[in-house]
N, C-alpha and C. Protein backbone atom coordinates (compact mmCIF):
# COMPACT_ATOMS: atom_id res chain seq x y z
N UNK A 1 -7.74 -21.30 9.38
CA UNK A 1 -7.06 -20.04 9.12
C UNK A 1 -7.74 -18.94 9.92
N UNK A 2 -6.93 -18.00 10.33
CA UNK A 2 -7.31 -17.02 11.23
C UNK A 2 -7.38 -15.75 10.28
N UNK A 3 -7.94 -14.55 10.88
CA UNK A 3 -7.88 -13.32 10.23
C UNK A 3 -6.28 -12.79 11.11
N UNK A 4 -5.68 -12.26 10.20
CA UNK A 4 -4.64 -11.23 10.69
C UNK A 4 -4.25 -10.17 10.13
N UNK A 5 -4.42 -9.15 11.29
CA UNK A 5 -4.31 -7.50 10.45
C UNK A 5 -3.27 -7.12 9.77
N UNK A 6 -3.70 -6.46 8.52
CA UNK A 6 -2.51 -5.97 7.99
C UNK A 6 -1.64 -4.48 8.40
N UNK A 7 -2.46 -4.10 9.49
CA UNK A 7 -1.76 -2.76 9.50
C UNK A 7 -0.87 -2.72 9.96
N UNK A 8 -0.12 -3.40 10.40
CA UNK A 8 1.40 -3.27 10.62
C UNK A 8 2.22 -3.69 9.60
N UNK A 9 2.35 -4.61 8.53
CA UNK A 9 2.32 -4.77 7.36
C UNK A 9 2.24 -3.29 6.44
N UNK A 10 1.48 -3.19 6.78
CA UNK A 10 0.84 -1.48 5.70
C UNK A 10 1.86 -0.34 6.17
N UNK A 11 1.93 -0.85 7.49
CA UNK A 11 3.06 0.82 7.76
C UNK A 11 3.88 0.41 7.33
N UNK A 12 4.84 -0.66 7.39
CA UNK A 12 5.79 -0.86 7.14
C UNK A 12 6.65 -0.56 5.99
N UNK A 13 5.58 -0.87 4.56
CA UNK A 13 5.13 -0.67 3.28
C UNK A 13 5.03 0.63 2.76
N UNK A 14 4.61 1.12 3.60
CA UNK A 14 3.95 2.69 3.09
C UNK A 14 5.33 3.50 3.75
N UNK A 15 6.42 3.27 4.97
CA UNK A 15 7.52 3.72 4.90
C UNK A 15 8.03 3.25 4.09
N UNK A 16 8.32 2.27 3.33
CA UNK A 16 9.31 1.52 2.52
C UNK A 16 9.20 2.30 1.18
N UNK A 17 8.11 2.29 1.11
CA UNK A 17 7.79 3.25 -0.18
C UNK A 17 7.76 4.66 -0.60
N UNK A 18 7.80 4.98 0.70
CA UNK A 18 7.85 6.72 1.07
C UNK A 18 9.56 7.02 1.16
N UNK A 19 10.39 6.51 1.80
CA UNK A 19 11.86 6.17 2.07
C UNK A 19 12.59 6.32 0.93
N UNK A 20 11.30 5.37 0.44
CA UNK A 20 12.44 4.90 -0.88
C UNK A 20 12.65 5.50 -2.10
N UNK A 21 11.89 6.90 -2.00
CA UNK A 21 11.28 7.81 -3.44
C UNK A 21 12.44 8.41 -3.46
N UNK A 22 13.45 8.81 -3.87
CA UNK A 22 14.60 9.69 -3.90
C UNK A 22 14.02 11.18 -4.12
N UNK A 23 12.79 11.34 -4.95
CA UNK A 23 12.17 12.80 -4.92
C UNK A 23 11.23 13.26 -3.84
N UNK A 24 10.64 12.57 -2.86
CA UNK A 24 10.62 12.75 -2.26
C UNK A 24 11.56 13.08 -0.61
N UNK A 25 12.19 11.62 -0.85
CA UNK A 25 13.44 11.80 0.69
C UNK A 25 14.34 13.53 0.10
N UNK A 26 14.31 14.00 -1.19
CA UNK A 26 14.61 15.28 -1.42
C UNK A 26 14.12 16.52 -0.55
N UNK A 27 12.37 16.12 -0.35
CA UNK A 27 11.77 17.38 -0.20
C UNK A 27 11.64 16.82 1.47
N UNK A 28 11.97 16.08 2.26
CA UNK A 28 11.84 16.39 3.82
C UNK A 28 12.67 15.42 4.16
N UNK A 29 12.66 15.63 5.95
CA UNK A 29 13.85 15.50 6.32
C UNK A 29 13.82 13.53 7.18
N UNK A 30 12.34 13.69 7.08
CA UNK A 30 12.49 12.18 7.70
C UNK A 30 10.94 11.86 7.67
N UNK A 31 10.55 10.34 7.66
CA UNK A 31 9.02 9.76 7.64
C UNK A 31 9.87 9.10 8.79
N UNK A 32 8.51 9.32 9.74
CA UNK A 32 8.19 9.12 11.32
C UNK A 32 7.51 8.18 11.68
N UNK A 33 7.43 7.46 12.69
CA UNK A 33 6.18 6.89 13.05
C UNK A 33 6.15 7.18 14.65
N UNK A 34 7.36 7.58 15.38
CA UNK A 34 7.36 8.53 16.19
C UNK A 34 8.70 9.27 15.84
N UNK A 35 8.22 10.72 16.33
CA UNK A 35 8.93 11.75 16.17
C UNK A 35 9.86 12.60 16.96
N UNK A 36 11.73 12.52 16.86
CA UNK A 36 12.52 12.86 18.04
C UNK A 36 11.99 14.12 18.41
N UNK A 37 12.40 14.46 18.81
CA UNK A 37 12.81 16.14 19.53
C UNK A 37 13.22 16.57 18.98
N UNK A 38 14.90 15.72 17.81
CA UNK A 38 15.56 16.85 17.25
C UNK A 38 15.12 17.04 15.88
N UNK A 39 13.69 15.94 15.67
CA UNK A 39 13.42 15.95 14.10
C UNK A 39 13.54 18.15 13.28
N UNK A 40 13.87 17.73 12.26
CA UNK A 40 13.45 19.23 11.67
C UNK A 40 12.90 19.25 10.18
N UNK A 41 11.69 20.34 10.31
CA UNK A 41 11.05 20.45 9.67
C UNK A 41 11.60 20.47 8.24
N UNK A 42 10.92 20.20 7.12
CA UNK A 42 9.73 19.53 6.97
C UNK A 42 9.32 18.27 6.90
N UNK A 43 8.45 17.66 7.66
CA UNK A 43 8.65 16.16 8.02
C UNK A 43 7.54 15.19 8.03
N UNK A 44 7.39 14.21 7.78
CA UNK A 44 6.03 12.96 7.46
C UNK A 44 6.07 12.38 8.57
N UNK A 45 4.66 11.92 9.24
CA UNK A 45 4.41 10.79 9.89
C UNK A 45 3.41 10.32 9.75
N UNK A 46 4.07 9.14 9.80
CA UNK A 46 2.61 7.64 9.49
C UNK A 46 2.09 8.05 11.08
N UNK A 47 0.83 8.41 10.97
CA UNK A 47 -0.31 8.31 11.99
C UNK A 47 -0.92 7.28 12.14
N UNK A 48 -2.48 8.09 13.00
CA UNK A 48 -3.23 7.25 12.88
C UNK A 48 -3.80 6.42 11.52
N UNK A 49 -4.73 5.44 12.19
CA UNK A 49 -5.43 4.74 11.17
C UNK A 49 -6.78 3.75 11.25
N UNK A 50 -7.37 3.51 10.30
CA UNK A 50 -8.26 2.79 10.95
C UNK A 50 -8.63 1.60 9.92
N UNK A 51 -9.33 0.38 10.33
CA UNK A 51 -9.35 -0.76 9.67
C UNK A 51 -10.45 -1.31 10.02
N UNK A 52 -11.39 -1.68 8.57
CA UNK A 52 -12.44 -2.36 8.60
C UNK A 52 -12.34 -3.50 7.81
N UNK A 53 -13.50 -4.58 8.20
CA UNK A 53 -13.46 -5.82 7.58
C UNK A 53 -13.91 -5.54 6.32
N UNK A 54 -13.39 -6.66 5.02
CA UNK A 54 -13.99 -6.80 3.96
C UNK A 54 -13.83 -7.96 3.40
N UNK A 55 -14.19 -8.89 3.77
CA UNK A 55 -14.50 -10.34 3.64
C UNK A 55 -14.50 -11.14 2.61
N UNK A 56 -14.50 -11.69 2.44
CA UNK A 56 -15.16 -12.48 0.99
C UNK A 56 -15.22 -13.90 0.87
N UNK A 57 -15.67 -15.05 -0.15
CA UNK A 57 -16.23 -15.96 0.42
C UNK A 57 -14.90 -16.76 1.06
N UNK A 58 -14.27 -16.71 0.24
CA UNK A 58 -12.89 -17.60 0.79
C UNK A 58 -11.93 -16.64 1.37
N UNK A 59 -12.23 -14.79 1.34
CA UNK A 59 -10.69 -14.83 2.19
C UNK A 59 -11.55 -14.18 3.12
N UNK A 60 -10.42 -13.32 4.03
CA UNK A 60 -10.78 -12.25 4.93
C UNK A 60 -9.57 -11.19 3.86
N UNK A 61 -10.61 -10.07 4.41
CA UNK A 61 -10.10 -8.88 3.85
C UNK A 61 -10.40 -7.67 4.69
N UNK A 62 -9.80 -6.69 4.29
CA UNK A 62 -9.90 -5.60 4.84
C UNK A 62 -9.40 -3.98 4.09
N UNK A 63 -10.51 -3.05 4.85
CA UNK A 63 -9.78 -1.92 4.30
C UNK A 63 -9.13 -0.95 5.28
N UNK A 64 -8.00 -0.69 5.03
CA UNK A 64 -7.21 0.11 6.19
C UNK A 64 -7.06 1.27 5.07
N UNK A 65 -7.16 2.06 6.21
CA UNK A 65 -6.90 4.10 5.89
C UNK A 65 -6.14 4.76 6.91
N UNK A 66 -4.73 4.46 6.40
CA UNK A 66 -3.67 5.04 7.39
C UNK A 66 -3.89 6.72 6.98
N UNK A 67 -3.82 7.23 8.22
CA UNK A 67 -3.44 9.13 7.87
C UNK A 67 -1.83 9.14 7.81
N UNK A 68 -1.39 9.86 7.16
CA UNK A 68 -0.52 10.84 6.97
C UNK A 68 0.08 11.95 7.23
N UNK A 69 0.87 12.71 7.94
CA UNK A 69 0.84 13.88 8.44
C UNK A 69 1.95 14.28 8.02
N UNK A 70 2.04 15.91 7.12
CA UNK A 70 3.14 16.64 7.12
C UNK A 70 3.34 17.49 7.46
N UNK A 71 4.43 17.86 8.31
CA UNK A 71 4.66 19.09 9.34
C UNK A 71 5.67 20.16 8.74
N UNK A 72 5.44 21.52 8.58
CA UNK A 72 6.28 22.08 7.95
C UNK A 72 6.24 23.30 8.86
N UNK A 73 7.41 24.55 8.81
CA UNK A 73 7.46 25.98 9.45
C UNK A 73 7.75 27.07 8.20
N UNK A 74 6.86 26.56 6.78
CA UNK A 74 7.78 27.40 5.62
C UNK A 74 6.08 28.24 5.63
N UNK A 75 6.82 29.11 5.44
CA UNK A 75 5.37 30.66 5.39
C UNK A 75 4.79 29.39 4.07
N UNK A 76 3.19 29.73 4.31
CA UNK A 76 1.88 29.13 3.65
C UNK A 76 2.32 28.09 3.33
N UNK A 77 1.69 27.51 2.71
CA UNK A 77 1.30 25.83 2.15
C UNK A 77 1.75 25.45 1.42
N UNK A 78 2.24 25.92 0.43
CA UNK A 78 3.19 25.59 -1.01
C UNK A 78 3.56 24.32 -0.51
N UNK A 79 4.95 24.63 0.33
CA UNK A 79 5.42 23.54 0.19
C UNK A 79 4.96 22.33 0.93
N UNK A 80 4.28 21.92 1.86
CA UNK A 80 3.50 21.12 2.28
C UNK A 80 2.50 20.55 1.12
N UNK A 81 1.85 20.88 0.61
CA UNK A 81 1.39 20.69 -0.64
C UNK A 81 2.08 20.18 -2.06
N UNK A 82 3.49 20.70 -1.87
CA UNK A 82 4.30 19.48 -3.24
C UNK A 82 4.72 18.58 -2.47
N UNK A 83 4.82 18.56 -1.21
CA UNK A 83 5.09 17.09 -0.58
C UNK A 83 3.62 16.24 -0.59
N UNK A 84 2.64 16.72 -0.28
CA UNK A 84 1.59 15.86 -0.23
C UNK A 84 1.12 15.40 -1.77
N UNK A 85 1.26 16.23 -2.50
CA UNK A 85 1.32 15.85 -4.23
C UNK A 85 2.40 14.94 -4.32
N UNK A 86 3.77 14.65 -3.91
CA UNK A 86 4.75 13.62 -4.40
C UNK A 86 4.44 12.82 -3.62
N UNK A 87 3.94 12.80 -2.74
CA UNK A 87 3.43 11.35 -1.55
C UNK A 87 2.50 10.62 -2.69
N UNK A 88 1.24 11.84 -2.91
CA UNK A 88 0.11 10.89 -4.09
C UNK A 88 0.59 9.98 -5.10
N UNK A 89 2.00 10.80 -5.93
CA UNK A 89 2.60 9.73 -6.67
C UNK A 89 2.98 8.82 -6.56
N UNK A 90 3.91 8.58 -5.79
CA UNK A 90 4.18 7.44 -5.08
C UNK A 90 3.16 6.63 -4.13
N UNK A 91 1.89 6.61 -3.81
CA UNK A 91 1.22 5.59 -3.57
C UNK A 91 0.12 5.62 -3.99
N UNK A 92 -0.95 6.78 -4.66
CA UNK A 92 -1.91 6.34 -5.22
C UNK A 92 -1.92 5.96 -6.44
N UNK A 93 -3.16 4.99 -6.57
CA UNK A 93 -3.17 3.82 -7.65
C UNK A 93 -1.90 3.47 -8.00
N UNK A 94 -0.71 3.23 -7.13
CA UNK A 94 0.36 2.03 -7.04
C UNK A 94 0.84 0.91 -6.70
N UNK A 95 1.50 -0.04 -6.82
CA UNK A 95 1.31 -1.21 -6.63
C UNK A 95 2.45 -1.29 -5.11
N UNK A 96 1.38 -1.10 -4.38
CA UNK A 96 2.30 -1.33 -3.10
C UNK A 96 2.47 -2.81 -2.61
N UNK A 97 3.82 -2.99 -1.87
CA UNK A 97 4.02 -4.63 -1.94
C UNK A 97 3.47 -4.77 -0.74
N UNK A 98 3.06 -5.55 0.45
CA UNK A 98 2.84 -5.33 1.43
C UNK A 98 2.69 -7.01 1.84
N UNK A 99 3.81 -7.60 2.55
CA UNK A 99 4.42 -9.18 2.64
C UNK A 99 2.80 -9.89 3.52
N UNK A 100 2.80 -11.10 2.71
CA UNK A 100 1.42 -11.88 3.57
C UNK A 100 -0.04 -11.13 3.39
N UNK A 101 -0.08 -10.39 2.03
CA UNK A 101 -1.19 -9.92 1.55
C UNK A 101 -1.31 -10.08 0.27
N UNK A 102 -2.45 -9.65 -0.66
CA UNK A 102 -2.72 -9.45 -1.85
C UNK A 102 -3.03 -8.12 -1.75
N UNK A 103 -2.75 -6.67 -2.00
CA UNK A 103 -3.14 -5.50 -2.46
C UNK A 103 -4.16 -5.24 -3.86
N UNK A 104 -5.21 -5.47 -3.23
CA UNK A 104 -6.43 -5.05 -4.30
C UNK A 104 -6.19 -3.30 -4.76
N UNK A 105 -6.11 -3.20 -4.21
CA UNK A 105 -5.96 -1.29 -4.43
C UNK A 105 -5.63 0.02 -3.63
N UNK A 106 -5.03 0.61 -3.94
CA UNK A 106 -4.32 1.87 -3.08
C UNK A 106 -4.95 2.76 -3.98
N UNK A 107 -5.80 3.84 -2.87
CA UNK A 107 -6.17 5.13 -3.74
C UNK A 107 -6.43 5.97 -2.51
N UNK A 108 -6.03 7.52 -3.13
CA UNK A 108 -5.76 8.37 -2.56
C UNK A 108 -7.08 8.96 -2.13
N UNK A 109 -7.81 9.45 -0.54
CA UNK A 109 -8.83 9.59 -0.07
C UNK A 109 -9.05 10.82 0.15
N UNK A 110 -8.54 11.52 0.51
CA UNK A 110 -8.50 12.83 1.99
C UNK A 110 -7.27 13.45 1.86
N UNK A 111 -7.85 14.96 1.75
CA UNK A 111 -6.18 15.81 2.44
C UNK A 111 -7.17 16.97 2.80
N UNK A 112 -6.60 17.26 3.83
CA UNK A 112 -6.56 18.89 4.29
C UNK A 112 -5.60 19.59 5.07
N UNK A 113 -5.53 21.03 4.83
CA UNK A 113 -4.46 21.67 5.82
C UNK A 113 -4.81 22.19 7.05
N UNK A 114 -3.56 22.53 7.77
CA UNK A 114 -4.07 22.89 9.19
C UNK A 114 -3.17 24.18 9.51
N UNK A 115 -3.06 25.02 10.44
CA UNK A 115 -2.38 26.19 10.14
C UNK A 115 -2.30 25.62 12.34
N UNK A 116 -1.20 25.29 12.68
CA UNK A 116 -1.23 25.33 13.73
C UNK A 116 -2.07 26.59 14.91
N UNK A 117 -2.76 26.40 15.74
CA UNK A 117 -3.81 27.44 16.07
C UNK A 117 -2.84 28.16 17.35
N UNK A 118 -1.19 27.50 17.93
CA UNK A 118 -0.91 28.12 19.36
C UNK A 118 0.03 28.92 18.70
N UNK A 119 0.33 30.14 19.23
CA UNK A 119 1.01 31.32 18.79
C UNK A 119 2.58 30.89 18.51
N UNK A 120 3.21 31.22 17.50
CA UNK A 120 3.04 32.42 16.34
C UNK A 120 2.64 31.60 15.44
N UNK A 121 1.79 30.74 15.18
CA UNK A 121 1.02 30.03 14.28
C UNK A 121 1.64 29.97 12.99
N UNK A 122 2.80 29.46 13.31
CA UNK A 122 3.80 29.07 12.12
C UNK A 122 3.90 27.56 11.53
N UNK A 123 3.21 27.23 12.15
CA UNK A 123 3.17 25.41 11.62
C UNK A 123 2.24 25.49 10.77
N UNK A 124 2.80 24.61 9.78
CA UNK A 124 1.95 24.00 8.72
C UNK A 124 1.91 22.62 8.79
N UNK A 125 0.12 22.49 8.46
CA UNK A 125 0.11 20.99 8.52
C UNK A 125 -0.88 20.26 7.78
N UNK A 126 -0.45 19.36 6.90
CA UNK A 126 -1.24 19.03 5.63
C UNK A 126 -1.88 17.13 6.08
N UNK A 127 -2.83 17.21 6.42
CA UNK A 127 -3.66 15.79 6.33
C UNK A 127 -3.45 14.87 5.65
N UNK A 128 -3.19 13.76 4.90
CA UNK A 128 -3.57 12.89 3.86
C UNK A 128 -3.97 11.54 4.32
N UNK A 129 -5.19 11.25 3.77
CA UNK A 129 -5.53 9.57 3.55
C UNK A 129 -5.20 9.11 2.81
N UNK A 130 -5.03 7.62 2.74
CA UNK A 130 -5.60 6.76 1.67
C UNK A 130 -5.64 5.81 1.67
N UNK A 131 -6.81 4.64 1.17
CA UNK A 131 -7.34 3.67 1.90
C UNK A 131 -6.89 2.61 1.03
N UNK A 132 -6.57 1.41 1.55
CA UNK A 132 -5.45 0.19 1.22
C UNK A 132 -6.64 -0.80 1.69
N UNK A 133 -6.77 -1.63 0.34
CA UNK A 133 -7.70 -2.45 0.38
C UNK A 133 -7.00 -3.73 0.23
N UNK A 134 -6.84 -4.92 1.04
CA UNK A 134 -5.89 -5.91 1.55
C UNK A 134 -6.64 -7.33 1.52
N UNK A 135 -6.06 -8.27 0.93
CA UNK A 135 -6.63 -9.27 1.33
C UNK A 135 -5.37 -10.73 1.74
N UNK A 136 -6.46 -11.61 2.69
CA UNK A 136 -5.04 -12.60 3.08
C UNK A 136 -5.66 -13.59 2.19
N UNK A 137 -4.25 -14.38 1.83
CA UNK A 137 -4.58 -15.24 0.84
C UNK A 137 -5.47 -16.72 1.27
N UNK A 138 -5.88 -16.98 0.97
CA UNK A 138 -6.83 -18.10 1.68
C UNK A 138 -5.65 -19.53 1.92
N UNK A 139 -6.36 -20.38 2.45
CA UNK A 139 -5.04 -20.89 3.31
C UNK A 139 -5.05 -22.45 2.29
N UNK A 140 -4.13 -23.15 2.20
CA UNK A 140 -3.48 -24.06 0.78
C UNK A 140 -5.02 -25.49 0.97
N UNK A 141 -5.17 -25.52 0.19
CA UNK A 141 -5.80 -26.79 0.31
C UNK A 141 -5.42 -28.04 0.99
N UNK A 142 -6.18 -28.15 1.86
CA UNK A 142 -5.58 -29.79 2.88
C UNK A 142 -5.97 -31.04 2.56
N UNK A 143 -6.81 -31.08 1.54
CA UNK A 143 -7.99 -32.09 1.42
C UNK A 143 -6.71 -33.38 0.88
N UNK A 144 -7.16 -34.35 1.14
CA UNK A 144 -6.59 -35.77 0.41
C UNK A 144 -6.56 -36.19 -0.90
């Protein structure tokens, strides 16, 4: 048995789950993983991410910490902030499905805001982590 990453798995999951919130698909206009031209604000994208090993005796595992990004043009943070609060609901400490894994745990890591810095510094932009702890199932017994 080989190790194989889950982070493509994980995005997949983490749109499926983001998509699929009806209170959320309320409060913006689309989750991204790239973003048109004609997208309009206020809007999610699965970013970056990063993935470390976490092993164990019989499996391989890992922890991935996809970022999050929400882009908004609404004067201050409010609303960037009840979107990043209904994101938390929907995936921290939830049981995300994520196909050809076991999900040990989803919990919510990191947020911060960003106030776009190039003039008229009307973008809003809210950070979020959270780190998805994954394991592959160990592979069937072959023995005789």
């Amino acid at each position: 048995m080989s190790a194989q990453s889950p982070l493509l798995p994980i995005q997949k999951a983490m749109y499926g789950a983001l998509t699929g919130d009806a209170a959320l698909k309320a409060m913006v206009t689309g989750v991204y993983d790239y973003v048109p031209e004609t997208a309009v604000y206020p809007y999610i994208v699965i970013g970056e991410a990063t993935e470390i090993p976490r092993n164990s005796h019989d499996r391989f595992g890992w922890e991935t910490v996809p970022t999050l990004h929400v882009w908004d043009k609404y004067r201050g943070y409010s609303r960037v902030l009840r979107i990043g609060s209904r994101i938390g609901e929907v995936l921290d400490h939830q049981a995300l499905i994520v196909p050809g894994y076991d999900v040990v745990e989803v919990k919510f890591e990191f947020s911060q805001t960003l106030t776009d810095p190039e003039p008229p510094g009307d973008i809003r932009h809210l950070v979020l982590r959270h780190r998805i702890v994954t394991e592959q199932p160990p592979a069937a017994d072959k023995t005789l």
